[in-house]
C-alpha atoms as a PDB file:
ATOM      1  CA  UNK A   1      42.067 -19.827  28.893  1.00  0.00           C
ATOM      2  CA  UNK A   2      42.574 -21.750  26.017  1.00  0.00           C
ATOM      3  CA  UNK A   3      45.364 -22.120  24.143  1.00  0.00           C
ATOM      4  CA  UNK A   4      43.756 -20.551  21.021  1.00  0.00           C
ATOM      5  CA  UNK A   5      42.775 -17.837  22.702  1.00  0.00           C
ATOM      6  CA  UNK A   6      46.186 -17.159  24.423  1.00  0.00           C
ATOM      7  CA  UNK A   7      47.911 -16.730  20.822  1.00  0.00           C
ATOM      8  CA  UNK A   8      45.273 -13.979  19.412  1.00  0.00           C
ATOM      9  CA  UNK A   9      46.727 -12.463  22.425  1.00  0.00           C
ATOM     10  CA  UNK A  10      49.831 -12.313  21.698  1.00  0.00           C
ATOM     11  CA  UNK A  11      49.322 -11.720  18.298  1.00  0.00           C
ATOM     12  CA  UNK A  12      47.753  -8.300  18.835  1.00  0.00           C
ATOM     13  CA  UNK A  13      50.216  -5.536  17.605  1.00  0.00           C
ATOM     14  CA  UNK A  14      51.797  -3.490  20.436  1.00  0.00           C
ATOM     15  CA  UNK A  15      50.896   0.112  21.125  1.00  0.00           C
ATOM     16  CA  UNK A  16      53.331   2.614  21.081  1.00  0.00           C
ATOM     17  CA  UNK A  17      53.564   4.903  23.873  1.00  0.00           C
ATOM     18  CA  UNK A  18      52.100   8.810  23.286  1.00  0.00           C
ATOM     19  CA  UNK A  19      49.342   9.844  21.411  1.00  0.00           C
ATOM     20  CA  UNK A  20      47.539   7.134  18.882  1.00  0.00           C
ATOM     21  CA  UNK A  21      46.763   7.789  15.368  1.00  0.00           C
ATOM     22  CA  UNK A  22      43.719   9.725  15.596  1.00  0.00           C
ATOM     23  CA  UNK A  23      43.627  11.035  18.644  1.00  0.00           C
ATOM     24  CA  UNK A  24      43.597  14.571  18.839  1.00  0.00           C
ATOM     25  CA  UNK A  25      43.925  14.742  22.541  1.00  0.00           C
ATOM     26  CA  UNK A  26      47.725  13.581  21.703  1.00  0.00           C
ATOM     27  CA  UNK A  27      50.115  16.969  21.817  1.00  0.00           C
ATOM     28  CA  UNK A  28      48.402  18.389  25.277  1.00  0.00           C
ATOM     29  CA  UNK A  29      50.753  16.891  27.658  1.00  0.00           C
ATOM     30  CA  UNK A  30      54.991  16.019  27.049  1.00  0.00           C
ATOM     31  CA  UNK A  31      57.768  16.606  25.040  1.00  0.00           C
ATOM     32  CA  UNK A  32      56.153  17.763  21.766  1.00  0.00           C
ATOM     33  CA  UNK A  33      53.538  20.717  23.466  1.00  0.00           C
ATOM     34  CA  UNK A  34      56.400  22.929  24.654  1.00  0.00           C
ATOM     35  CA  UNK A  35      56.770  24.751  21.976  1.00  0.00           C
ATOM     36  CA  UNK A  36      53.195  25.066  20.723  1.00  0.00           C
ATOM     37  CA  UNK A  37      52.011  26.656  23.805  1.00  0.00           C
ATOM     38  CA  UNK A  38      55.350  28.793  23.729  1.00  0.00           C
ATOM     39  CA  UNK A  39      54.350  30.327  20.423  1.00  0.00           C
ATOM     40  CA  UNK A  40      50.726  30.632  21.611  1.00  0.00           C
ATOM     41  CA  UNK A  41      51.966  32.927  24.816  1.00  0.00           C
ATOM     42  CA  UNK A  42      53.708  34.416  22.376  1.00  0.00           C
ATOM     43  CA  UNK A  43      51.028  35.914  20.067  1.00  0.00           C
ATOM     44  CA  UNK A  44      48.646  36.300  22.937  1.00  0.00           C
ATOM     45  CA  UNK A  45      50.894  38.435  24.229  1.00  0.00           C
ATOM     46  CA  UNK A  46      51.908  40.111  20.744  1.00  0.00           C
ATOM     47  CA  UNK A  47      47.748  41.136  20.613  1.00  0.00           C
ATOM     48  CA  UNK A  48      47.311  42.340  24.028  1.00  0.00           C
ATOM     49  CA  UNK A  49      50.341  45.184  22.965  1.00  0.00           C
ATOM     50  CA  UNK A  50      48.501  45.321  19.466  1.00  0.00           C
ATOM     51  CA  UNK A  51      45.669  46.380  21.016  1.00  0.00           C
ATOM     52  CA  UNK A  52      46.966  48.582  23.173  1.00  0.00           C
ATOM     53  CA  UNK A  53      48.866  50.454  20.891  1.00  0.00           C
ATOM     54  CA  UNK A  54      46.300  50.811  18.775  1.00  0.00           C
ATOM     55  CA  UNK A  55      43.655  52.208  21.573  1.00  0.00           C
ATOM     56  CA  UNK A  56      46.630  55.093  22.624  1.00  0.00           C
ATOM     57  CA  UNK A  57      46.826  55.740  18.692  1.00  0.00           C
ATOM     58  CA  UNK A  58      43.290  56.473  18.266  1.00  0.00           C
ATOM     59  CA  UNK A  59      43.016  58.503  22.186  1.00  0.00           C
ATOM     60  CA  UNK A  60      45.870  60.750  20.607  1.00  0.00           C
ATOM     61  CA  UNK A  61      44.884  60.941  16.833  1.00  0.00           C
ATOM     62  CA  UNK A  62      41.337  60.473  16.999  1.00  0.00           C
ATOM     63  CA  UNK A  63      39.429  59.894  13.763  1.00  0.00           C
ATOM     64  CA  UNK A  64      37.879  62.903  11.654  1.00  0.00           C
ATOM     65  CA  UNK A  65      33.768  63.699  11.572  1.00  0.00           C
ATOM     66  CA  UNK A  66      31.887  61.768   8.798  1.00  0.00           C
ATOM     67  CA  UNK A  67      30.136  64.487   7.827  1.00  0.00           C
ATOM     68  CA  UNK A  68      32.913  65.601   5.013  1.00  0.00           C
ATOM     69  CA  UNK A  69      34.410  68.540   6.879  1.00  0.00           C
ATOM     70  CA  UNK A  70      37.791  67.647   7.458  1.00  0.00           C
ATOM     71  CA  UNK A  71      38.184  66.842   3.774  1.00  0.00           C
ATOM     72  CA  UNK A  72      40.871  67.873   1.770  1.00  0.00           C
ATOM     73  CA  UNK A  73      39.471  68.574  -2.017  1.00  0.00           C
ATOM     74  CA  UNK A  74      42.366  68.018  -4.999  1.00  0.00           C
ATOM     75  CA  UNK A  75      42.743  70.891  -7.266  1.00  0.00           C
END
């Protein structure tokens, strides 16, 4: 190599270890994605007993005809 070429080298600016600006493959892996995949178990989880609440809610209360009859008129 020549000598030229040896100093652009070593005149390139270091990369920093982690995720590079603009990558948005960064936060999958290490310190940082703990706790974004914590809170993500956390609402899945919040859902699935959302949903399930809501499907014994409407087996024990289910939902009046359309057709008008279970209406209540004001006076």
């Amino acid at each position: 190599m020549h000598e030229k070429e040896i100093e652009k080298i070593d005149k390139q600016p270091r990369r920093k270890g982690g995720g590079q600006p603009g990558n948005r493959n960064a936060f999958k892996t290490g310190l940082y994605a703990k706790e974004p995949r914590a809170l993500r178990k956390q609402i899945a989880a919040w859902k699935r007993e959302t949903r399930a609440l809501l499907q014994q809610i409407e087996k024990e209360f289910p939902s009046p005809p359309s057709g008008g009859e279970g209406r209540v008129r004001g006076r």
